[in-house]
C-alpha atoms as a PDB file:
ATOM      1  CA  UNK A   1      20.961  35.518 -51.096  1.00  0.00           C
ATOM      2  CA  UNK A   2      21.949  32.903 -48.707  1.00  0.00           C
ATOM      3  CA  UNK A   3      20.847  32.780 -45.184  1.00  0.00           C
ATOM      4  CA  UNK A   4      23.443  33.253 -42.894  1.00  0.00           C
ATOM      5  CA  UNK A   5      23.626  30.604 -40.055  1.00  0.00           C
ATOM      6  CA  UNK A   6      25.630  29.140 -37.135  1.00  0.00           C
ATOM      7  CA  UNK A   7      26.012  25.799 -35.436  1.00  0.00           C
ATOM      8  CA  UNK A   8      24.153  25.281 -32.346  1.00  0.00           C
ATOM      9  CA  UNK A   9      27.514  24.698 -29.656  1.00  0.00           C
ATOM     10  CA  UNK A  10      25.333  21.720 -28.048  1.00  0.00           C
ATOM     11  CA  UNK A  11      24.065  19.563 -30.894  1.00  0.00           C
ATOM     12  CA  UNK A  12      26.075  21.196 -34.206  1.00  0.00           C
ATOM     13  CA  UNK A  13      23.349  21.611 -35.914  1.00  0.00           C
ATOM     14  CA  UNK A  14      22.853  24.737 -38.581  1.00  0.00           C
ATOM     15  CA  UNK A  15      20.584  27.455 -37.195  1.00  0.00           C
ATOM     16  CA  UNK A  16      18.993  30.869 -38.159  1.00  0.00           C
ATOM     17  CA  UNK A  17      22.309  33.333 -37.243  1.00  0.00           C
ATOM     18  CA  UNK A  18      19.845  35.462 -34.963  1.00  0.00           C
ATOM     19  CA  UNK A  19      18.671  32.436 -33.104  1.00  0.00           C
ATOM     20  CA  UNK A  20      18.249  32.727 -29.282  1.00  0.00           C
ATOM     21  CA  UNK A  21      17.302  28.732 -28.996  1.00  0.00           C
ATOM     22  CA  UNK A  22      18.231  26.175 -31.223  1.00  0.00           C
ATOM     23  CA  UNK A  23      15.201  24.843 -33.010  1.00  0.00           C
ATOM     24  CA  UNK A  24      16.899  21.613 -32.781  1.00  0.00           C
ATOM     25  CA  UNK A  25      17.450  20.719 -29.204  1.00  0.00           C
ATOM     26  CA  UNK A  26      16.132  23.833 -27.692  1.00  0.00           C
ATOM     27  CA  UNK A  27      19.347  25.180 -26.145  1.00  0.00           C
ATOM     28  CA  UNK A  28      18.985  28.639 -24.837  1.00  0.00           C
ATOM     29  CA  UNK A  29      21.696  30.990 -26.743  1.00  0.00           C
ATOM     30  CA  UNK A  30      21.400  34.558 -25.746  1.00  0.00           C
ATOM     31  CA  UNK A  31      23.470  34.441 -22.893  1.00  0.00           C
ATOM     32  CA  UNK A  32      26.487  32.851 -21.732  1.00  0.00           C
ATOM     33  CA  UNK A  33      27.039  29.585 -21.202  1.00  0.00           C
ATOM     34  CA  UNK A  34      28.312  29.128 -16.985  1.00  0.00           C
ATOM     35  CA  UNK A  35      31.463  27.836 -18.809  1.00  0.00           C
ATOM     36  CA  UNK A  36      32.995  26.863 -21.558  1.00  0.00           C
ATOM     37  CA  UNK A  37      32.483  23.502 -20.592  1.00  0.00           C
ATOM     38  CA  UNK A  38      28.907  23.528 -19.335  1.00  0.00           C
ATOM     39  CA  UNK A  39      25.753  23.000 -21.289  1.00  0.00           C
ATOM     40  CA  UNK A  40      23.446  25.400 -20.366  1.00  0.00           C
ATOM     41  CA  UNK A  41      20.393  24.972 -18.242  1.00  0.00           C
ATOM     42  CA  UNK A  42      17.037  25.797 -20.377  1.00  0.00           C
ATOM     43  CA  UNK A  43      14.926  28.411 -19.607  1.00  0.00           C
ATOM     44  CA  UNK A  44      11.893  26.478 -18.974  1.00  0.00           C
ATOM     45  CA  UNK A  45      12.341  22.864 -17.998  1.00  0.00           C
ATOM     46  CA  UNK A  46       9.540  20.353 -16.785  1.00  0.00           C
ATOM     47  CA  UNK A  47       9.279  17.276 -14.513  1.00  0.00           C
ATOM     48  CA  UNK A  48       9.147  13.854 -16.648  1.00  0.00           C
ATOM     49  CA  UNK A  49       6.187  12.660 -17.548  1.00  0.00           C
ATOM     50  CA  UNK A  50       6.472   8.875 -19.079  1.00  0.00           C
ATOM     51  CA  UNK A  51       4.140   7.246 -21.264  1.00  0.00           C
ATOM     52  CA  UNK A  52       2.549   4.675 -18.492  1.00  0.00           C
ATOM     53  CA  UNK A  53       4.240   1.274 -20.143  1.00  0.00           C
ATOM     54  CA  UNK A  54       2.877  -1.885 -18.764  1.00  0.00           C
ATOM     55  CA  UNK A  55       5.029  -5.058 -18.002  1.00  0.00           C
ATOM     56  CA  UNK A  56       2.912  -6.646 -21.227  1.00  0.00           C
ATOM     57  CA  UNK A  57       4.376  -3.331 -23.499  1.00  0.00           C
ATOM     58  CA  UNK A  58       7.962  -3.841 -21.879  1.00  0.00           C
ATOM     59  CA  UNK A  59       7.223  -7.548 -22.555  1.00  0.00           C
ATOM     60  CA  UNK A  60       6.604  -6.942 -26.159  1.00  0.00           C
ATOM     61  CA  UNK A  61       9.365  -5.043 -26.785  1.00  0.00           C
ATOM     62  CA  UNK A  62      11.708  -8.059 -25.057  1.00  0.00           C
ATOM     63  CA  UNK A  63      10.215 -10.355 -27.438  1.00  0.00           C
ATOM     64  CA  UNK A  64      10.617  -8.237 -30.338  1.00  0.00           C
ATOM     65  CA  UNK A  65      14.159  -8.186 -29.447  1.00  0.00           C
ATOM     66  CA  UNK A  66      14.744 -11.779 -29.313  1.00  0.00           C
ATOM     67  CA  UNK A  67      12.389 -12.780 -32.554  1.00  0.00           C
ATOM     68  CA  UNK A  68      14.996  -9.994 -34.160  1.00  0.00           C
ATOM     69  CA  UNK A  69      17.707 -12.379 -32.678  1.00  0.00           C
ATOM     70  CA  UNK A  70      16.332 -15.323 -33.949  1.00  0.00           C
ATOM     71  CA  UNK A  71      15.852 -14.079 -37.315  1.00  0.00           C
ATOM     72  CA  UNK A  72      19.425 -13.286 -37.653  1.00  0.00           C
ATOM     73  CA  UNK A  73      20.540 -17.334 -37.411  1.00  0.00           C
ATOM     74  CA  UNK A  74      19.759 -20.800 -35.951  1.00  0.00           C
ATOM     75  CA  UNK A  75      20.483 -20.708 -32.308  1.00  0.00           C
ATOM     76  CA  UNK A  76      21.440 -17.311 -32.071  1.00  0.00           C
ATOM     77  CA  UNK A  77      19.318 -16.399 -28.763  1.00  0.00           C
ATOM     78  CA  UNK A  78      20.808 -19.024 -27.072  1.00  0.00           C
ATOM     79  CA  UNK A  79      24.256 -17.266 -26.916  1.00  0.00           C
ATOM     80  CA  UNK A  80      24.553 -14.138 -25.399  1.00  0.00           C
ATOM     81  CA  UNK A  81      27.223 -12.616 -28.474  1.00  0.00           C
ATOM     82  CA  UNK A  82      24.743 -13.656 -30.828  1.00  0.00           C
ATOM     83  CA  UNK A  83      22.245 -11.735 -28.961  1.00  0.00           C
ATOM     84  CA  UNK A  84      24.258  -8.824 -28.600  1.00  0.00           C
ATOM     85  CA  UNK A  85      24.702  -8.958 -32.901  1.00  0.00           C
ATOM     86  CA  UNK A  86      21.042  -8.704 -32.908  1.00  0.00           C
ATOM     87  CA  UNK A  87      20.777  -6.102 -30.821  1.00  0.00           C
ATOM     88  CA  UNK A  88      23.410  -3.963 -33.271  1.00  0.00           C
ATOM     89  CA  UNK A  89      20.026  -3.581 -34.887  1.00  0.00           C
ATOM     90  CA  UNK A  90      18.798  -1.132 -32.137  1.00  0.00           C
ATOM     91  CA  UNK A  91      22.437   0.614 -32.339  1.00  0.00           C
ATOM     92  CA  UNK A  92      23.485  -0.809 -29.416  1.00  0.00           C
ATOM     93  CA  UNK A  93      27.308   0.272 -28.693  1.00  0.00           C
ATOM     94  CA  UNK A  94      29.553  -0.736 -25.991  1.00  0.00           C
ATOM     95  CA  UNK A  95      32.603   1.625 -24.037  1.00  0.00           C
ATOM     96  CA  UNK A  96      35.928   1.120 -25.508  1.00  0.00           C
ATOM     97  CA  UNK A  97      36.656  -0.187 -22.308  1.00  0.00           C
ATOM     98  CA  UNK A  98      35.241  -0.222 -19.058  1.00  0.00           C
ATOM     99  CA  UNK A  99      36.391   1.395 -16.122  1.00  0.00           C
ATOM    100  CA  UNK A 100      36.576  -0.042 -12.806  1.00  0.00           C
ATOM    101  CA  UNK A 101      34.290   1.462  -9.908  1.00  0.00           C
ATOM    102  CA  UNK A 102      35.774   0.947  -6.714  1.00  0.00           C
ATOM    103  CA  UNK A 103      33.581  -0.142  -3.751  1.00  0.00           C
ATOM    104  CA  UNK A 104      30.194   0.777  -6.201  1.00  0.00           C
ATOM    105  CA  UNK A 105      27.022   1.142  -3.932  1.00  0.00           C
ATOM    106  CA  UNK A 106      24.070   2.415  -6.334  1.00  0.00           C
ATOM    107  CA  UNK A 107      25.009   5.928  -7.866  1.00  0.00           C
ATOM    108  CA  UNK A 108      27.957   6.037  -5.209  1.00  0.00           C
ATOM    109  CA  UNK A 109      31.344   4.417  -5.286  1.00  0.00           C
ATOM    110  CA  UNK A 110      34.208   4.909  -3.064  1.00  0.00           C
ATOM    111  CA  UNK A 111      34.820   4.937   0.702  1.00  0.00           C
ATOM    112  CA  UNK A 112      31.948   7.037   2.743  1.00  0.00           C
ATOM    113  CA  UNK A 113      34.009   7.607   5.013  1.00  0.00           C
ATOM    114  CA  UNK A 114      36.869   9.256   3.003  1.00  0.00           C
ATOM    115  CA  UNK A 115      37.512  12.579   3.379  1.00  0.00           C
ATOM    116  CA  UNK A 116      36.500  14.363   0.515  1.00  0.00           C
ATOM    117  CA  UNK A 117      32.889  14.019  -1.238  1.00  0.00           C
ATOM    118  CA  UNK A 118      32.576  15.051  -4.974  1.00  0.00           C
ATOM    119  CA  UNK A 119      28.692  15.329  -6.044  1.00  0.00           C
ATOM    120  CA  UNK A 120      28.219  15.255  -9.544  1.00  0.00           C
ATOM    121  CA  UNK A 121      25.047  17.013 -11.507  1.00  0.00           C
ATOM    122  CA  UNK A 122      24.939  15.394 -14.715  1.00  0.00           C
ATOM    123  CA  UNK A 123      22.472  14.793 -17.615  1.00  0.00           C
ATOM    124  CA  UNK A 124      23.402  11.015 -19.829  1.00  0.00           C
ATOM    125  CA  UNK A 125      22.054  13.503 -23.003  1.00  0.00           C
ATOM    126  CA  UNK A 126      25.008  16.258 -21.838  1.00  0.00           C
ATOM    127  CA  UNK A 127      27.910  16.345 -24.595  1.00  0.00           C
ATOM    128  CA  UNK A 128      30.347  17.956 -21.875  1.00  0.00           C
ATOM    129  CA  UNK A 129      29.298  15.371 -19.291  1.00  0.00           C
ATOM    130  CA  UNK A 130      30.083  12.853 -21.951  1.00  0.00           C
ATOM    131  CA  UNK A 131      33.256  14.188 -22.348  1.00  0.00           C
ATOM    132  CA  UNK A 132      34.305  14.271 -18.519  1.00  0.00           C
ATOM    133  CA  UNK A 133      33.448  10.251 -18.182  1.00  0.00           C
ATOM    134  CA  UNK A 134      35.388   9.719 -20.966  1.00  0.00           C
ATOM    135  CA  UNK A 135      38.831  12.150 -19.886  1.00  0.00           C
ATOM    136  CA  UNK A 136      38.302  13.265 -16.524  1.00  0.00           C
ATOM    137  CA  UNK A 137      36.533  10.282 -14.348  1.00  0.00           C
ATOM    138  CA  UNK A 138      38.781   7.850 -14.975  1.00  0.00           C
ATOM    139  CA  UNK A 139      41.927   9.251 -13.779  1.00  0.00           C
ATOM    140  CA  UNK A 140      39.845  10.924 -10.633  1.00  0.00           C
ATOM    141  CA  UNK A 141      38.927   6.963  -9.962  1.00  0.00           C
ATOM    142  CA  UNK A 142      42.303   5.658 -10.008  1.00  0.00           C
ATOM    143  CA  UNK A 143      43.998   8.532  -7.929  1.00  0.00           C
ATOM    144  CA  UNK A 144      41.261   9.359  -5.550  1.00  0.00           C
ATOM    145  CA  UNK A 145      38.625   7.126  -5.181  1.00  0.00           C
ATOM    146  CA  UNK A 146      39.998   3.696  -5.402  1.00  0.00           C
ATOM    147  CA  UNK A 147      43.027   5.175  -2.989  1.00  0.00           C
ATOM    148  CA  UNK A 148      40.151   5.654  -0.515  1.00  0.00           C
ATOM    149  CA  UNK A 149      40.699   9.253  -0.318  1.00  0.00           C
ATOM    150  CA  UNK A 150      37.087  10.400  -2.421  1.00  0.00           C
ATOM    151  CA  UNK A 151      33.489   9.133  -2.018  1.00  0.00           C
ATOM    152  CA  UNK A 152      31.692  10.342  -5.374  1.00  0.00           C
ATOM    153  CA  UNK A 153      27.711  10.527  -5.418  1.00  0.00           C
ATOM    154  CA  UNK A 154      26.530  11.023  -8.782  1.00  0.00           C
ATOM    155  CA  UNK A 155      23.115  12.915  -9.244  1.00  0.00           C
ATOM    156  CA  UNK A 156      20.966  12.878 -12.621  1.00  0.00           C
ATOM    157  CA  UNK A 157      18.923  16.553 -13.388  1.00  0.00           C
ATOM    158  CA  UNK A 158      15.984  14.490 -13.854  1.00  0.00           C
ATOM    159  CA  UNK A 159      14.719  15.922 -17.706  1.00  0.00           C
ATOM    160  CA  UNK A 160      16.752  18.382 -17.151  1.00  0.00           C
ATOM    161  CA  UNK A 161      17.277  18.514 -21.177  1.00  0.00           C
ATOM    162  CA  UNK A 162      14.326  16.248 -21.990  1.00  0.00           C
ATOM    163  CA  UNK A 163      11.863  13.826 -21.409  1.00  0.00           C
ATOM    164  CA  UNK A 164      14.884  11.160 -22.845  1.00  0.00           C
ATOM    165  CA  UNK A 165      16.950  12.245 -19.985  1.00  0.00           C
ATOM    166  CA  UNK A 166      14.506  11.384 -17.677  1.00  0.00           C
ATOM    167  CA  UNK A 167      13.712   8.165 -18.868  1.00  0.00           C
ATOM    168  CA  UNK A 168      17.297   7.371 -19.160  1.00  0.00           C
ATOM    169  CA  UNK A 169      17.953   9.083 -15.190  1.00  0.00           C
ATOM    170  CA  UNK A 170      15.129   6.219 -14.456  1.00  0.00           C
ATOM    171  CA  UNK A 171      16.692   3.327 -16.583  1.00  0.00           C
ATOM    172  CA  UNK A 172      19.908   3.698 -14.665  1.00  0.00           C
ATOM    173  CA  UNK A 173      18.549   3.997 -11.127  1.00  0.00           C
ATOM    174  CA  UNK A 174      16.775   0.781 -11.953  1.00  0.00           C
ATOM    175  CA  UNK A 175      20.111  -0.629 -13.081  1.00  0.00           C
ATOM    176  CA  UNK A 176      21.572   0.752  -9.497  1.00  0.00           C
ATOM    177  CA  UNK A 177      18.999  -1.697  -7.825  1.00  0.00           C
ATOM    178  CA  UNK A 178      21.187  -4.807  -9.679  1.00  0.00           C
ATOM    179  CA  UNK A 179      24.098  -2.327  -8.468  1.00  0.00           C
ATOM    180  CA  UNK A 180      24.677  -1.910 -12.147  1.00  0.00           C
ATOM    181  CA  UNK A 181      24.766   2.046 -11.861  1.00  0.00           C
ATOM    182  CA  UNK A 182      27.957   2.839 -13.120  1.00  0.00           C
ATOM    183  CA  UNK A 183      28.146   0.471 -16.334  1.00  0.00           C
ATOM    184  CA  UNK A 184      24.399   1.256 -16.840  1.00  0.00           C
ATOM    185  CA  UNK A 185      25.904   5.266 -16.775  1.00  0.00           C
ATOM    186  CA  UNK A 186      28.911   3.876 -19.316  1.00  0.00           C
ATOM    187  CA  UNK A 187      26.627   2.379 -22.575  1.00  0.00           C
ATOM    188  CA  UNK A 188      24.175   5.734 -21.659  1.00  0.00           C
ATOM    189  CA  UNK A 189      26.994   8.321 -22.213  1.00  0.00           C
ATOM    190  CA  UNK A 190      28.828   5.582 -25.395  1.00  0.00           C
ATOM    191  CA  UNK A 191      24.941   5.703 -27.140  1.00  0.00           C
ATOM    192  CA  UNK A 192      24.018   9.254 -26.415  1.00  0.00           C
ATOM    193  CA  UNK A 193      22.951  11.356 -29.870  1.00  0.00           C
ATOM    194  CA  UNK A 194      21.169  14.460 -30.547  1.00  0.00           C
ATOM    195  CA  UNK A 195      19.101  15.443 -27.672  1.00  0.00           C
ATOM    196  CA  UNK A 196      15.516  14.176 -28.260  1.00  0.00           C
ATOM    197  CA  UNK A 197      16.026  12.575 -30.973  1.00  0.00           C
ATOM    198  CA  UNK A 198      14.783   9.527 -30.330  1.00  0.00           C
ATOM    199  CA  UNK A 199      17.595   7.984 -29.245  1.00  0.00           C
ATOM    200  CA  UNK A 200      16.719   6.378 -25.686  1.00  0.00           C
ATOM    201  CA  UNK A 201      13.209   4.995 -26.530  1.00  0.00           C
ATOM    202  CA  UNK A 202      12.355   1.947 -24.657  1.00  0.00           C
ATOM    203  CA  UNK A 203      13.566  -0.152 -26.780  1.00  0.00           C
ATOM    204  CA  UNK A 204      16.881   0.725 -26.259  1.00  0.00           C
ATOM    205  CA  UNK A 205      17.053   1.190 -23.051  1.00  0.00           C
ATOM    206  CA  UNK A 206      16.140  -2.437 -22.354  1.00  0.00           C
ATOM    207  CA  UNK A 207      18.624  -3.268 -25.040  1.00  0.00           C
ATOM    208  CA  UNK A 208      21.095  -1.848 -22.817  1.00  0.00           C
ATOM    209  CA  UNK A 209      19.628  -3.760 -19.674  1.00  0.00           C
ATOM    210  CA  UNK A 210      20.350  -7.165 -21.971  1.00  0.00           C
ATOM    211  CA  UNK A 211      23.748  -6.207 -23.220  1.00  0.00           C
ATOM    212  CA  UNK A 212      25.068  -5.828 -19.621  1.00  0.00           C
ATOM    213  CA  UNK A 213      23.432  -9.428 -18.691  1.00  0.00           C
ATOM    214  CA  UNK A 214      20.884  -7.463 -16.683  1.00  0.00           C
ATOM    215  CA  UNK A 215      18.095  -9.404 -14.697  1.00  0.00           C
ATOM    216  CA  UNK A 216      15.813  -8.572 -17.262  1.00  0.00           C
ATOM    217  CA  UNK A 217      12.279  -9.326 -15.305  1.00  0.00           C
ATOM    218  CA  UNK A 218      13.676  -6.763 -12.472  1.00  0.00           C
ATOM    219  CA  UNK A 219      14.528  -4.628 -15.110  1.00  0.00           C
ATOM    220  CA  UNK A 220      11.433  -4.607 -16.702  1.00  0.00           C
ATOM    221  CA  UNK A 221       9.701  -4.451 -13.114  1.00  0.00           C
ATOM    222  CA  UNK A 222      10.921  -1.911 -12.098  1.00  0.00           C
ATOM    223  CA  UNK A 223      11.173   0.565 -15.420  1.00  0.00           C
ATOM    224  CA  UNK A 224       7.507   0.089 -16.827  1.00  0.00           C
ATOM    225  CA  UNK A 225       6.357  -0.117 -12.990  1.00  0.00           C
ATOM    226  CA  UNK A 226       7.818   4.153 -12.415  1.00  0.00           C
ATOM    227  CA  UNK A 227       9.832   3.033  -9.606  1.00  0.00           C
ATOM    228  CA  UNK A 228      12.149   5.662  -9.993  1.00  0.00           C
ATOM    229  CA  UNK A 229      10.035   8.245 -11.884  1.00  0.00           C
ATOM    230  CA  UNK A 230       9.558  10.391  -8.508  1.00  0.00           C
ATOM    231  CA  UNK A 231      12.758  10.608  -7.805  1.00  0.00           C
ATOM    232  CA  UNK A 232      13.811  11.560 -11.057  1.00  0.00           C
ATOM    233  CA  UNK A 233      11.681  14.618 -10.517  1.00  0.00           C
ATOM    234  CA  UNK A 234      13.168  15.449  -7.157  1.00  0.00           C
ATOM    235  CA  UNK A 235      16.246  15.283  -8.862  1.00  0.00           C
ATOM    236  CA  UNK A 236      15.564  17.860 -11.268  1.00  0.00           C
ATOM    237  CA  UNK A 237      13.681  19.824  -8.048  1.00  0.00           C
ATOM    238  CA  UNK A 238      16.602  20.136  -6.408  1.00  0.00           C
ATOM    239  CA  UNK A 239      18.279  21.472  -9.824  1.00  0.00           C
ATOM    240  CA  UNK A 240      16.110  24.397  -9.469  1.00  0.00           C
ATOM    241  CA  UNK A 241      16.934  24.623  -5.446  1.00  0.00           C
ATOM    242  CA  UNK A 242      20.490  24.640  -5.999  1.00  0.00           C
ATOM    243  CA  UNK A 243      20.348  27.163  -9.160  1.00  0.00           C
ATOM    244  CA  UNK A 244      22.474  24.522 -10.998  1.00  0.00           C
ATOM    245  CA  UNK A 245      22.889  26.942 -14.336  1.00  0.00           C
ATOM    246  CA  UNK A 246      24.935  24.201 -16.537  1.00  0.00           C
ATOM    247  CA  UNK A 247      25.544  20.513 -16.728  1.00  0.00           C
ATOM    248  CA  UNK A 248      27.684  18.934 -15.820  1.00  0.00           C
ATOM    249  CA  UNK A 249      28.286  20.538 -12.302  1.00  0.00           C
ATOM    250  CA  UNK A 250      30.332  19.083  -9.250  1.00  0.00           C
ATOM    251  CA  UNK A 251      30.206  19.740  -5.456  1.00  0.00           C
ATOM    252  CA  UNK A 252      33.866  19.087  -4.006  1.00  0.00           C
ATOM    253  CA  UNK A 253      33.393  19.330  -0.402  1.00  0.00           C
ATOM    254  CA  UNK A 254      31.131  21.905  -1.012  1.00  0.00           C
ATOM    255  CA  UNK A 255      33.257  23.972  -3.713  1.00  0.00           C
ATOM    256  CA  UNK A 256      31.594  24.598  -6.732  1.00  0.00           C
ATOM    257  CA  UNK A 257      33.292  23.544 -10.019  1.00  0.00           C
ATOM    258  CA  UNK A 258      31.126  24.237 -13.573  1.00  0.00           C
ATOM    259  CA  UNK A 259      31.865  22.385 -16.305  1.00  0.00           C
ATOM    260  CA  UNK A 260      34.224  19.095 -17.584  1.00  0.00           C
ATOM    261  CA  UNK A 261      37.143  20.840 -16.678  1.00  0.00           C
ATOM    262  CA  UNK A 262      40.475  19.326 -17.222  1.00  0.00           C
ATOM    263  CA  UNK A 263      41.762  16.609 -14.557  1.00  0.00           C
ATOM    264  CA  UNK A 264      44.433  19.168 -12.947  1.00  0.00           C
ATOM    265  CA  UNK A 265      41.196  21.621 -12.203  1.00  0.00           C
ATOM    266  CA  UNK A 266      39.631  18.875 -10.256  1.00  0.00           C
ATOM    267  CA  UNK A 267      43.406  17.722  -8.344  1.00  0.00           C
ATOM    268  CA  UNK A 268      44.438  20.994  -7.417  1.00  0.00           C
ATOM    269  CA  UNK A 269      40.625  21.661  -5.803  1.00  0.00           C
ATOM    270  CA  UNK A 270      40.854  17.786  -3.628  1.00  0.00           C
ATOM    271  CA  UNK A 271      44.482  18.129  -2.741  1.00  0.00           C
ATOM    272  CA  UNK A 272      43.354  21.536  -1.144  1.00  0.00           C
ATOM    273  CA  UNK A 273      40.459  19.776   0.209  1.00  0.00           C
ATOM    274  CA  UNK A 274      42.408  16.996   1.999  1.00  0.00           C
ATOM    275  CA  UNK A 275      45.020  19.520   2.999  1.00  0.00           C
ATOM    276  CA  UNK A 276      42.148  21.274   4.850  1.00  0.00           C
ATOM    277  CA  UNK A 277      40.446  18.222   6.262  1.00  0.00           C
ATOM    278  CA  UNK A 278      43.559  16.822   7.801  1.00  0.00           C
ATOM    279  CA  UNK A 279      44.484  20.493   9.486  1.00  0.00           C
ATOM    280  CA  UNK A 280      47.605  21.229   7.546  1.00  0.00           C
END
């Protein structure tokens, strides 16, 4: 007799058909997802806890990086293409293309003074939140925030689904300090795989950092240093304050939208929104 299964809706993979997590990436699946669009919050989650790396261990892996380079040709780590060839061996990938981030300021962008704020919850392992950077953002960007009319915060959820989220949350707030953020947030979402899979080790994370022509000693500095990893854990605190039940989740001047919802979702809740804060 053959087992029956089903596909886990987060990572696809083939489970037990009576399964109420997925053995694979631990999704909870005995209740509803918030939407259809949401990947639902686990049951238990904990604050990150890193592997203490010192700049000698970070150092290391740079150099592995570059003897890789050099192996791959004579003069290759001079040139920053040949570089990026040997990085291909860490599966580096880059964004089709790369959107533009008006008036970028950390994990911000936009006018703080316009007058409507989105806050975005998201998690760089998140499928849905994936698929909102790559459909959604872009045209909020061009019709919103670069018109002056949005300032957009984003927010990580700490390890919201994993210690890999939470070392990636850290990565890219160390990439905010080169106000990097948002293309740092781009090759995340591009190289995101199965969650926990061993996708964003260190290695690849500072293969990231050297693909977008990072300052690499800062980088380093500041990743195998913790800089960031309290407030990674206050990010996933306030998770658990707000009840935030699904990623991704957005905050438009305080109205609460769940999920990668379509772009007309999001226009039809900031037209209301600037309707309301200019008194018509």
């Amino acid at each position: 007799m053959v087992a029956q299964t089903k596909k886990c809706p987060m990572c696809a993979e083939e489970i037990p058909v009576n399964a109420q997590v997925c053995l694979y990436c631990n999704t909870p699946l005995g209740g509803k997802p918030t939407s259809p669009e949401a990947h639902p919050l686990p049951q238990t989650i904990q604050p990150a806890i890193k592997p203490k790396r010192t700049g000698l261990a970070i150092g290391l892996i740079a150099a592995s990086l570059l003897l890789g380079c050099i192996a791959c040709g004579a003069g290759l780590w001079f040139f920053r293409d040949s570089l990026a060839e040997a990085l291909a061996s860490v599966g580096v990938a880059l964004p089709a293309q790369t959107s533009a981030y008006p008036m970028a300021d950390g994990n911000a962008m936009g006018d703080p003074n316009a007058p409507v704020v989105i806050e975005e919850y998201s998690d760089f392992q998140c499928h849905y939140c994936a698929l909102f950077v790559e459909e959604t953002l872009p045209q909020i960007i061009d019709d919103y925030i670069a018109t002056g009319k949005v300032y957009y915060i984003f927010h990580t959820l700490g390890s919201y689904l994993g210690p890999e989220s939470g070392a990636a949350a850290e990565a890219a707030y160390c990439a905010a300090d080169q106000n990097r953020f948002w293309e740092y947030h781009d090759i995340l979402f591009v190289n995101m795989g199965d969650v926990n899979s061993g996708v964003f080790t260190d290695a690849k994370l500072l293969a990231f950092a050297y693909t977008l022509d990072l300052n690499i000693d800062q980088f380093q500095e500041c990743y195998s240093g913790d800089k960031y990893l309290g407030r990674v854990n206050l990010d996933l605190l306030e998770v658990q304050q707000k009840n935030i039940a699904g990623a991704p989740t957005f905050y438009v001047n305080g109205q609460i939208i769940n999920g990668a919802k379509d772009f007309s979702v999001f226009q039809t809740i900031i037209e209301a929104a600037l309707d309301a804060a200019s008194g018509d």
